[in-house]
N, C-alpha and C. Protein backbone atom coordinates (compact mmCIF):
# COMPACT_ATOMS: atom_id res chain seq x y z
N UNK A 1 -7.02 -28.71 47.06
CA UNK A 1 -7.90 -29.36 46.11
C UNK A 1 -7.75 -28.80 44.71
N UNK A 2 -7.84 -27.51 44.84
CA UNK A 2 -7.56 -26.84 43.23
C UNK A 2 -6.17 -26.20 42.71
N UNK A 3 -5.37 -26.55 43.57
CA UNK A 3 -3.96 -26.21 43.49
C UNK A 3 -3.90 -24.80 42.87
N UNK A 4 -4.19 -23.83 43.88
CA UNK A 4 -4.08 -22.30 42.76
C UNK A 4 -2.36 -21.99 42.84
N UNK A 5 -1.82 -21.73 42.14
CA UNK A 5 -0.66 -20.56 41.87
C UNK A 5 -0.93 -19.15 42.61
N UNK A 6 -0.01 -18.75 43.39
CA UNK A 6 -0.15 -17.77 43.92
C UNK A 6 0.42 -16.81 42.72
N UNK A 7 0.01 -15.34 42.83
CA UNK A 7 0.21 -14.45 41.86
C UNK A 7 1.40 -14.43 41.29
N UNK A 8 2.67 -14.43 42.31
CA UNK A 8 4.24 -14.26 41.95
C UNK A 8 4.75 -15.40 41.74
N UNK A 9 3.69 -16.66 41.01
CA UNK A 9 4.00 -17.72 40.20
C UNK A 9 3.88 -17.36 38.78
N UNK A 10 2.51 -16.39 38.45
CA UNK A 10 2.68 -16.61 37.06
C UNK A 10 3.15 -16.04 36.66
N UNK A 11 3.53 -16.67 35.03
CA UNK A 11 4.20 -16.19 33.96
C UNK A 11 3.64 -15.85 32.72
N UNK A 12 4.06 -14.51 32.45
CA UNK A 12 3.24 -13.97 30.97
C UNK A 12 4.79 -14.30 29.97
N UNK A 13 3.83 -14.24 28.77
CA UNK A 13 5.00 -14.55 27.91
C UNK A 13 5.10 -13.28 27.08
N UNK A 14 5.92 -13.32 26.62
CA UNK A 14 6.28 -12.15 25.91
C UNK A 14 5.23 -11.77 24.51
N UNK A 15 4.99 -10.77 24.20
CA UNK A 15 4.05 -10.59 22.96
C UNK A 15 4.73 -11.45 21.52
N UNK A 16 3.38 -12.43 21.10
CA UNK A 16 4.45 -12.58 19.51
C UNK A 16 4.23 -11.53 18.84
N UNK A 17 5.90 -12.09 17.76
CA UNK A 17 6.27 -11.07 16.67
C UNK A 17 5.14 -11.67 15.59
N UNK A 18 4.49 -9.98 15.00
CA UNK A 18 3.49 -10.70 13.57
C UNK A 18 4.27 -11.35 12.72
N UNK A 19 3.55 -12.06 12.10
CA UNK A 19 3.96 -13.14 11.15
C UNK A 19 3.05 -13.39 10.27
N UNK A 20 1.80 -12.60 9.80
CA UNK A 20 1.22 -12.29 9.11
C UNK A 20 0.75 -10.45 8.95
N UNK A 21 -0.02 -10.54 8.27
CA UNK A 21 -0.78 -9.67 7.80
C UNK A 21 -1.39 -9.36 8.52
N UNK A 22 -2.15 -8.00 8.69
CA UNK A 22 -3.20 -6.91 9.48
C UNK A 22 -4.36 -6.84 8.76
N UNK A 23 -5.09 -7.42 9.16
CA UNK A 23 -6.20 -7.45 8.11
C UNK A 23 -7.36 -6.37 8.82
N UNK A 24 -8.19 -5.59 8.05
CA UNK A 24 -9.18 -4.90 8.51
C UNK A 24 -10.14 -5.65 7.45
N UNK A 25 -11.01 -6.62 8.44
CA UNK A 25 -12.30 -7.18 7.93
C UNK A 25 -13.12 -6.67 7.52
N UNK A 26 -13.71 -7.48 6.30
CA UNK A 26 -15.54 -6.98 5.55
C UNK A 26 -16.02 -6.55 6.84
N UNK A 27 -16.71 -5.87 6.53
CA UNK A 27 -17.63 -5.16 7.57
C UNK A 27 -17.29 -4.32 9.12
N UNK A 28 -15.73 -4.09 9.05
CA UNK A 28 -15.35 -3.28 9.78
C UNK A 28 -15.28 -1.95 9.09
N UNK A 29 -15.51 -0.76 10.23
CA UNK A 29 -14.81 0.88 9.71
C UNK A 29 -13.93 1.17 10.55
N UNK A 30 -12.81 2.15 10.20
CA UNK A 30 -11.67 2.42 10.90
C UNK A 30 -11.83 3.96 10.47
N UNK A 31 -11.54 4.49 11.76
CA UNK A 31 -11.46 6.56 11.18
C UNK A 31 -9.66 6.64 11.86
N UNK A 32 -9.12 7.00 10.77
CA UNK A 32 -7.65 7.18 11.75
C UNK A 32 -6.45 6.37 10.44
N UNK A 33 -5.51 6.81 11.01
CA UNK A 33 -4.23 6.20 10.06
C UNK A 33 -3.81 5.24 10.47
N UNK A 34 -2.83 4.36 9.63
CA UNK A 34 -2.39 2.97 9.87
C UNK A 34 -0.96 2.80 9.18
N UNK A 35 -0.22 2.95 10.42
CA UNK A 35 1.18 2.53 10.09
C UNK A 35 1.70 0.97 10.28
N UNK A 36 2.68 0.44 9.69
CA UNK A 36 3.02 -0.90 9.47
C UNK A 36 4.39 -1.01 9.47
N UNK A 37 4.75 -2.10 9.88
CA UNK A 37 6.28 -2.56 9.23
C UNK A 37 5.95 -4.06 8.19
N UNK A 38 4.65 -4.25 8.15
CA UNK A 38 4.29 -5.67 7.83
C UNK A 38 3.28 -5.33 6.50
N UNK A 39 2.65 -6.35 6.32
CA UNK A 39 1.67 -6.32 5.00
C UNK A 39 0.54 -5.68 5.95
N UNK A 40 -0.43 -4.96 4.91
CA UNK A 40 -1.42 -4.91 5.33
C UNK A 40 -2.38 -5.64 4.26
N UNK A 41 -4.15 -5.76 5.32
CA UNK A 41 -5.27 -6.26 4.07
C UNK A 41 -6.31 -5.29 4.56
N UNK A 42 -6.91 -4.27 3.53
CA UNK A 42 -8.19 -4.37 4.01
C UNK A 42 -8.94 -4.45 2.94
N UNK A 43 -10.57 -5.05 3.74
CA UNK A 43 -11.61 -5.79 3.18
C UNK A 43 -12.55 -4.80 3.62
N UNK A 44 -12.39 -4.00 4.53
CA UNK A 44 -13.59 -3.53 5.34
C UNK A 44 -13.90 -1.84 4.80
N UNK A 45 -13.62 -0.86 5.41
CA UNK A 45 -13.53 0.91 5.13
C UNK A 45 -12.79 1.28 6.00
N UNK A 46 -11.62 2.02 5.38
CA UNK A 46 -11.20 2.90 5.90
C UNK A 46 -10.54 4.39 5.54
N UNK A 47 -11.01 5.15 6.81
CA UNK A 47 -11.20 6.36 6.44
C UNK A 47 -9.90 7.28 7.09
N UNK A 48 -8.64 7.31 6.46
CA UNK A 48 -7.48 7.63 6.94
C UNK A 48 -6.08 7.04 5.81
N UNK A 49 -5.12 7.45 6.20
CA UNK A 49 -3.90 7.18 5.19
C UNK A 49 -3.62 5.67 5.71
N UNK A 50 -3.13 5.02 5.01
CA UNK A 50 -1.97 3.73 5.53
C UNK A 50 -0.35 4.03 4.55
N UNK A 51 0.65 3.76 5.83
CA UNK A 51 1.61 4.03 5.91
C UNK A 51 2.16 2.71 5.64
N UNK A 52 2.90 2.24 4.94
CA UNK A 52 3.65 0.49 5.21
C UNK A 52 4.97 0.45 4.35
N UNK A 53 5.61 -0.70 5.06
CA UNK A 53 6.96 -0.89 4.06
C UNK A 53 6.86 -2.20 3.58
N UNK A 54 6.26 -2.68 3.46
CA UNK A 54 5.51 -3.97 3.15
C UNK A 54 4.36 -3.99 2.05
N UNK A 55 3.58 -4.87 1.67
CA UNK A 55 2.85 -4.61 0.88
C UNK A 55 1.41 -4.07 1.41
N UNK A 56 0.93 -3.46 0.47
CA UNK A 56 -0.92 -3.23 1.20
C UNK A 56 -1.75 -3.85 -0.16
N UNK A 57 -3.03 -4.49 0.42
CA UNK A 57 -3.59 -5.31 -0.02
C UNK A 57 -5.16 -5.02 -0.12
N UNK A 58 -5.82 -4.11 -1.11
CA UNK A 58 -7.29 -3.79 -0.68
C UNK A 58 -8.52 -4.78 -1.48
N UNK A 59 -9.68 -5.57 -0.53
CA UNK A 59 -9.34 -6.64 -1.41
C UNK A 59 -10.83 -5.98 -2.15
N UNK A 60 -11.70 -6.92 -2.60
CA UNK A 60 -12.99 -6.53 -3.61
C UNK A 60 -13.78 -5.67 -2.66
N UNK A 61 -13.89 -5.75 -1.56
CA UNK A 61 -15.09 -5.25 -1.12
C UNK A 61 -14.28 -4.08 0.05
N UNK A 62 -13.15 -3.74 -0.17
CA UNK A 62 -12.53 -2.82 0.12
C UNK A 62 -12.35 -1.45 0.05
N UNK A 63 -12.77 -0.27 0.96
CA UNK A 63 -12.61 1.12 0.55
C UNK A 63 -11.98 1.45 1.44
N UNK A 64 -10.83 2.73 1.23
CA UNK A 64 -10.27 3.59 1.80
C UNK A 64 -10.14 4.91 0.65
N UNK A 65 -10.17 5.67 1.63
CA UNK A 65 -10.56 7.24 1.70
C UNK A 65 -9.89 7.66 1.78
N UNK A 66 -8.20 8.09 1.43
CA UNK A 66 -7.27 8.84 1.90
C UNK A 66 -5.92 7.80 1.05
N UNK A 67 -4.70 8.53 1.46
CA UNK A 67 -3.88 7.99 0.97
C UNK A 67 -3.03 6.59 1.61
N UNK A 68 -2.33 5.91 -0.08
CA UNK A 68 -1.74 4.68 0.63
C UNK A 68 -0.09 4.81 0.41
N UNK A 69 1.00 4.40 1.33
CA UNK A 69 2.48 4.21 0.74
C UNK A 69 2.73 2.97 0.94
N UNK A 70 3.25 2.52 0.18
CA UNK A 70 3.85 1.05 0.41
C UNK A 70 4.94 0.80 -0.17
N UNK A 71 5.17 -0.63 0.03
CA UNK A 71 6.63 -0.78 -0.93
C UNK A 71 5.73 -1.76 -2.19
N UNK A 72 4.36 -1.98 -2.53
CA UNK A 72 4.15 -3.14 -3.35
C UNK A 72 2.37 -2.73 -2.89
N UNK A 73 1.36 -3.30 -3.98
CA UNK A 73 -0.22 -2.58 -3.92
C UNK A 73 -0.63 -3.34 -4.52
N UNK A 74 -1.77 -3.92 -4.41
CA UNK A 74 -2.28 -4.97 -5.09
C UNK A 74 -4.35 -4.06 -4.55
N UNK A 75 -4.47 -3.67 -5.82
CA UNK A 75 -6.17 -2.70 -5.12
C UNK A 75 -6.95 -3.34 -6.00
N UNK A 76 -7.94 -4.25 -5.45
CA UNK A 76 -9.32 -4.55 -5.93
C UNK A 76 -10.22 -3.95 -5.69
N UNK A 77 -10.50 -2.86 -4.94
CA UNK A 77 -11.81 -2.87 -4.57
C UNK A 77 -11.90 -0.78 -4.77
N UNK A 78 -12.07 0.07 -3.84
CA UNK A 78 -12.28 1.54 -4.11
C UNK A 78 -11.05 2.24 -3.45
N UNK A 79 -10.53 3.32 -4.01
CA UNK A 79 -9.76 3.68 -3.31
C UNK A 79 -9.96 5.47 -3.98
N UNK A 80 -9.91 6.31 -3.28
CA UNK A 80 -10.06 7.50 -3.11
C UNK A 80 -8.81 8.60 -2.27
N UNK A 81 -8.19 8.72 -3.26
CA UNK A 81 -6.77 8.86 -2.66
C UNK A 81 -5.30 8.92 -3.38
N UNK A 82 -4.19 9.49 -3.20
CA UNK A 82 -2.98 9.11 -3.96
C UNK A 82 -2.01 8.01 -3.49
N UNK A 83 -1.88 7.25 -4.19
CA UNK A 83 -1.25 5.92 -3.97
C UNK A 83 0.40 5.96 -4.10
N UNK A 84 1.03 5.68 -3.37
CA UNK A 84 2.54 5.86 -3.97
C UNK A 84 3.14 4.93 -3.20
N UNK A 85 4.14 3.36 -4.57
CA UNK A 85 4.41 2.16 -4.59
C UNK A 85 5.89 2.41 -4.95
N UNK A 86 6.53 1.94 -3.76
CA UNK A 86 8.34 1.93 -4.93
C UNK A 86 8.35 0.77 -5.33
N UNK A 87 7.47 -0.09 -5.64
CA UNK A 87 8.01 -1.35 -6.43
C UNK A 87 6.85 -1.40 -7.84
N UNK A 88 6.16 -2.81 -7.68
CA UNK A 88 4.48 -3.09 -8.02
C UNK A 88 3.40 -2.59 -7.75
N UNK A 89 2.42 -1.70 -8.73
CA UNK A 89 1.06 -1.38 -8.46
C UNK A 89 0.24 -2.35 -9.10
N UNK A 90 -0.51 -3.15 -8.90
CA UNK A 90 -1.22 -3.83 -9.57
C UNK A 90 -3.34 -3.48 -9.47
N UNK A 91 -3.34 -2.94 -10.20
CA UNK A 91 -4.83 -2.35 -10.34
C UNK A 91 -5.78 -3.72 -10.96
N UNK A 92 -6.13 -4.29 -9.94
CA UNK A 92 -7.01 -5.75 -10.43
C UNK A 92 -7.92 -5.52 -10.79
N UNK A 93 -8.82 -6.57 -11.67
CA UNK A 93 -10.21 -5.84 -12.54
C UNK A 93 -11.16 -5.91 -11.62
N UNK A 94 -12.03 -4.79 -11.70
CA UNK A 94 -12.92 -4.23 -10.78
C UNK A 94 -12.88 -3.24 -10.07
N UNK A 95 -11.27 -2.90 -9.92
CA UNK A 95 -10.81 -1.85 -8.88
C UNK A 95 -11.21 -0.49 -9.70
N UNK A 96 -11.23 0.55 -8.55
CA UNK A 96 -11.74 1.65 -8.55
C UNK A 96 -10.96 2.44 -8.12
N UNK A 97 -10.19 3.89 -9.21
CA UNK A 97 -9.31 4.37 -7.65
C UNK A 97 -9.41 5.72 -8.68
N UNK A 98 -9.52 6.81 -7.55
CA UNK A 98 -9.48 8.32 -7.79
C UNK A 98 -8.50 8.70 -7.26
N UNK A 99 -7.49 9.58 -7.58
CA UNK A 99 -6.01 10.26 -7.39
C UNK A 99 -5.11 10.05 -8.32
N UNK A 100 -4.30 10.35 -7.92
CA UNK A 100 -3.01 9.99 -8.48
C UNK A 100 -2.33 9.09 -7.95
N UNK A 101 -1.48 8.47 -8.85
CA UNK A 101 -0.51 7.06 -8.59
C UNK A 101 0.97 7.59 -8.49
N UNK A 102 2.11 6.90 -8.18
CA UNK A 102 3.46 6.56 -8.18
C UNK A 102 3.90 5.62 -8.14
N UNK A 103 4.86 5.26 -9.22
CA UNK A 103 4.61 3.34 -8.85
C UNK A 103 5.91 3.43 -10.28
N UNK A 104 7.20 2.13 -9.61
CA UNK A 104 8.01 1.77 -10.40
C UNK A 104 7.50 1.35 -11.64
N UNK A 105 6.53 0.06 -10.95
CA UNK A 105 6.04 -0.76 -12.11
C UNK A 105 4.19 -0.20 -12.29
N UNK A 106 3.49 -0.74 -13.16
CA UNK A 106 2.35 -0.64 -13.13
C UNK A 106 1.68 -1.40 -13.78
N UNK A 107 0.70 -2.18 -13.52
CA UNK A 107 -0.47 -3.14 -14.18
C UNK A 107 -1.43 -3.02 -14.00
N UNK A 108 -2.45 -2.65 -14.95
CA UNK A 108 -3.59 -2.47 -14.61
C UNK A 108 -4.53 -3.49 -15.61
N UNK A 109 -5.52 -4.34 -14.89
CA UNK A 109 -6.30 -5.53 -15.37
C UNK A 109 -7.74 -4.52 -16.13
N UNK A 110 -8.04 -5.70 -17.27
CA UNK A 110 -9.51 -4.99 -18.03
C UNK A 110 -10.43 -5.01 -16.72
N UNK A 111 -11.28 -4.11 -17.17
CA UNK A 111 -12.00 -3.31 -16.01
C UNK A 111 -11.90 -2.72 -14.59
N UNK A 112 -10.47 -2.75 -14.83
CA UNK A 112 -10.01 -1.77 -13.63
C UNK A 112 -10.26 -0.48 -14.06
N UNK A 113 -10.43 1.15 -13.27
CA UNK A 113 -11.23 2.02 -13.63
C UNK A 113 -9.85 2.97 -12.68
N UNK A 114 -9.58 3.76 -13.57
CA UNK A 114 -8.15 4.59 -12.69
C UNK A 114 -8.45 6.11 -13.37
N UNK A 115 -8.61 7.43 -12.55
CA UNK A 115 -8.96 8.23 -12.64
C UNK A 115 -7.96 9.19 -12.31
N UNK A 116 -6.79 9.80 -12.84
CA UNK A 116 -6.27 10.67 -12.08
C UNK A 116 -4.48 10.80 -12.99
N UNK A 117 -3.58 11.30 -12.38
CA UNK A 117 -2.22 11.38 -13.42
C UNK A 117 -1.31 10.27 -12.90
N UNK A 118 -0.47 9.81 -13.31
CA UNK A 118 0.34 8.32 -13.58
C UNK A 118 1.69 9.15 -13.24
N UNK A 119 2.50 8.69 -12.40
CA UNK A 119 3.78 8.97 -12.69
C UNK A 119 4.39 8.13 -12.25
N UNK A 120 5.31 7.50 -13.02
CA UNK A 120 6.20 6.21 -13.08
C UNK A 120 7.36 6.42 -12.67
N UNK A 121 8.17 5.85 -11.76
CA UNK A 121 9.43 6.50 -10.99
C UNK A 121 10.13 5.26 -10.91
N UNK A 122 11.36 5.37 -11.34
CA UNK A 122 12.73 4.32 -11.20
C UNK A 122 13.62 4.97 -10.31
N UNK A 123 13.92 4.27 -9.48
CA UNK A 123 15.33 4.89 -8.09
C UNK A 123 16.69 4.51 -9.18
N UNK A 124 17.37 4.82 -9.41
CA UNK A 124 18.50 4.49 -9.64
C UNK A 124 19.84 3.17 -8.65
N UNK A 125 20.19 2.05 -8.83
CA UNK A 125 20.96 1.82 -7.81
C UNK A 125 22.03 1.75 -8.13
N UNK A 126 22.47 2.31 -9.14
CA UNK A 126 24.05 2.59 -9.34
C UNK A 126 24.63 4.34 -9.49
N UNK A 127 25.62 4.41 -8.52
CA UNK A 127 26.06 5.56 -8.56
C UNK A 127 26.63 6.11 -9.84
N UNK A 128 26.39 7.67 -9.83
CA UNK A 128 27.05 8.07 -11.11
C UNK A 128 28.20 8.24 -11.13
N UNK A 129 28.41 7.96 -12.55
CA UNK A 129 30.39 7.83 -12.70
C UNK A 129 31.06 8.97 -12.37
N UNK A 130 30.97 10.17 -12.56
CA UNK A 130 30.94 11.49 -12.73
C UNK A 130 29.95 12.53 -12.62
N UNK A 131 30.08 13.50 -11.51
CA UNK A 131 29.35 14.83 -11.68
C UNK A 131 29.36 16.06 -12.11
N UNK A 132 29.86 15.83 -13.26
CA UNK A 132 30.36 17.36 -14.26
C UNK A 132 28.93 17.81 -14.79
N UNK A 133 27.74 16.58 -15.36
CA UNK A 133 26.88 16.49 -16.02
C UNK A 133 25.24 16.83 -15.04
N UNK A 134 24.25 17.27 -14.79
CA UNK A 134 23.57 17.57 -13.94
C UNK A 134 22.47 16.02 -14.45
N UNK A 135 22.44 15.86 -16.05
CA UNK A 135 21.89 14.69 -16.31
C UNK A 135 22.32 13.09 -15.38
N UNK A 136 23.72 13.33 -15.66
CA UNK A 136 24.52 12.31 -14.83
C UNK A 136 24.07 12.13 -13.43
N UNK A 137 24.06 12.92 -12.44
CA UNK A 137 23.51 12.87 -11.05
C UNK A 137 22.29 12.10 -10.76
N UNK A 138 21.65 12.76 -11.99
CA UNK A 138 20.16 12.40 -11.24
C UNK A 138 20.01 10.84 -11.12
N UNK A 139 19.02 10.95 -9.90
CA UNK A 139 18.91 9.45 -9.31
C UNK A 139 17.60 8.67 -9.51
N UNK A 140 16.45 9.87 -10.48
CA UNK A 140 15.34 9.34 -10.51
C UNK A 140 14.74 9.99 -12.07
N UNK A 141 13.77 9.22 -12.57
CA UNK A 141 13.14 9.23 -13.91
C UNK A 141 11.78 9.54 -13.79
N UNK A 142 10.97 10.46 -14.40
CA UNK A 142 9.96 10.91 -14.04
C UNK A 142 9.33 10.69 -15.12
N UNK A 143 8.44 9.93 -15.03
CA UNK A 143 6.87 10.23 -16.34
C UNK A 143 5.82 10.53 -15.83
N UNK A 144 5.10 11.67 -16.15
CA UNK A 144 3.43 12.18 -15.80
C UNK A 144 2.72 11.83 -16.69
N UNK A 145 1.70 11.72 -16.61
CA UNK A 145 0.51 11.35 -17.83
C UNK A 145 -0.65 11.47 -16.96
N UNK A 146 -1.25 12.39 -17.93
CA UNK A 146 -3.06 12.14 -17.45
C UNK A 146 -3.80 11.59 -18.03
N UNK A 147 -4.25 10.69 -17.30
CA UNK A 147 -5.34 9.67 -17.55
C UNK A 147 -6.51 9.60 -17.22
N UNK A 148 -7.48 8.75 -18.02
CA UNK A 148 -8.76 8.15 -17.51
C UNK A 148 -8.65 6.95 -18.10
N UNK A 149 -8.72 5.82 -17.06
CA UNK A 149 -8.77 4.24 -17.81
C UNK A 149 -9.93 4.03 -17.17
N UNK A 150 -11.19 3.31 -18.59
CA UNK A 150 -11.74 2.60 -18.24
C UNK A 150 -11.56 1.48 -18.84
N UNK A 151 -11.19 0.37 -18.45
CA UNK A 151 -11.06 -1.15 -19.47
C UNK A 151 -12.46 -1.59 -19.09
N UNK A 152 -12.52 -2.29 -20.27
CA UNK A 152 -13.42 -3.32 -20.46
C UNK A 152 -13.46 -4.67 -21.48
């Protein structure tokens, strides 16, 4: 009548591959770190580093407590922590962030609020012609600056 499948009928399917984003929702807390190969979002608190090669995404109503790496940062909301971007940091207005930064590029919107020292880093992708020169070798460009931005 109900035609059951005996057990060594069924079939599980294999896990999907993400294809989006990890989002940690408004009104979630997380205690603990968060590694990625994908984008991350959070909206919610969290209290731990995130690790990613992808972008991370913190949106308005967003806090984390600890540090972020990514390849790309887009922070609206609080962040308490040192941030370090090999591509785009983009500090959107409203955002809040205590530490220090690293970041190829950097943008920061009026009333974004950034508290801490700046250092701007270019990778090099062309090899040097010659190593007679110790200038010549180097593969990376360093600027520090201490700051306090408040825009308005």
């Amino acid at each position: 009548m109900f035609n059951h499948k005996s057990k060594s009928e069924v079939s599980y399917d294999a896990p999907a591959q993400p294809s989006g984003a990890s989002i940690i929702a408004a009104g979630t807390t997380l205690k603990g770190d968060i590694s990625s190969s994908g984008d991350i979002r959070i909206d919610g608190t969290l209290q731990g580093n995130i690790n990613s090669t992808a972008k991370v995404v913190i949106g308005a109503n967003g806090v984390v407590e600890g540090d972020i790496v990514g390849q790309q940062a887009d922070i609206m909301g609080k962040i308490n922590g040192t941030i370090k971007v090999k591509e785009l940091l983009q500090l959107k207005g409203g955002s809040n962030v205590t530490g220090n930064i690293h970041a190829a590029k950097l943008q920061i919107e009026t009333n974004a609020n950034f508290n801490g020292q700046c250092h701007m880093t270019t990778a090099s992708s062309e090899k040097p012609k010659s190593s007679n020169s110790v200038n010549e070798t180097r593969s990376e460009k360093s600027v520090v600056a201490d700051t306090t931005f408040s825009l308005k």
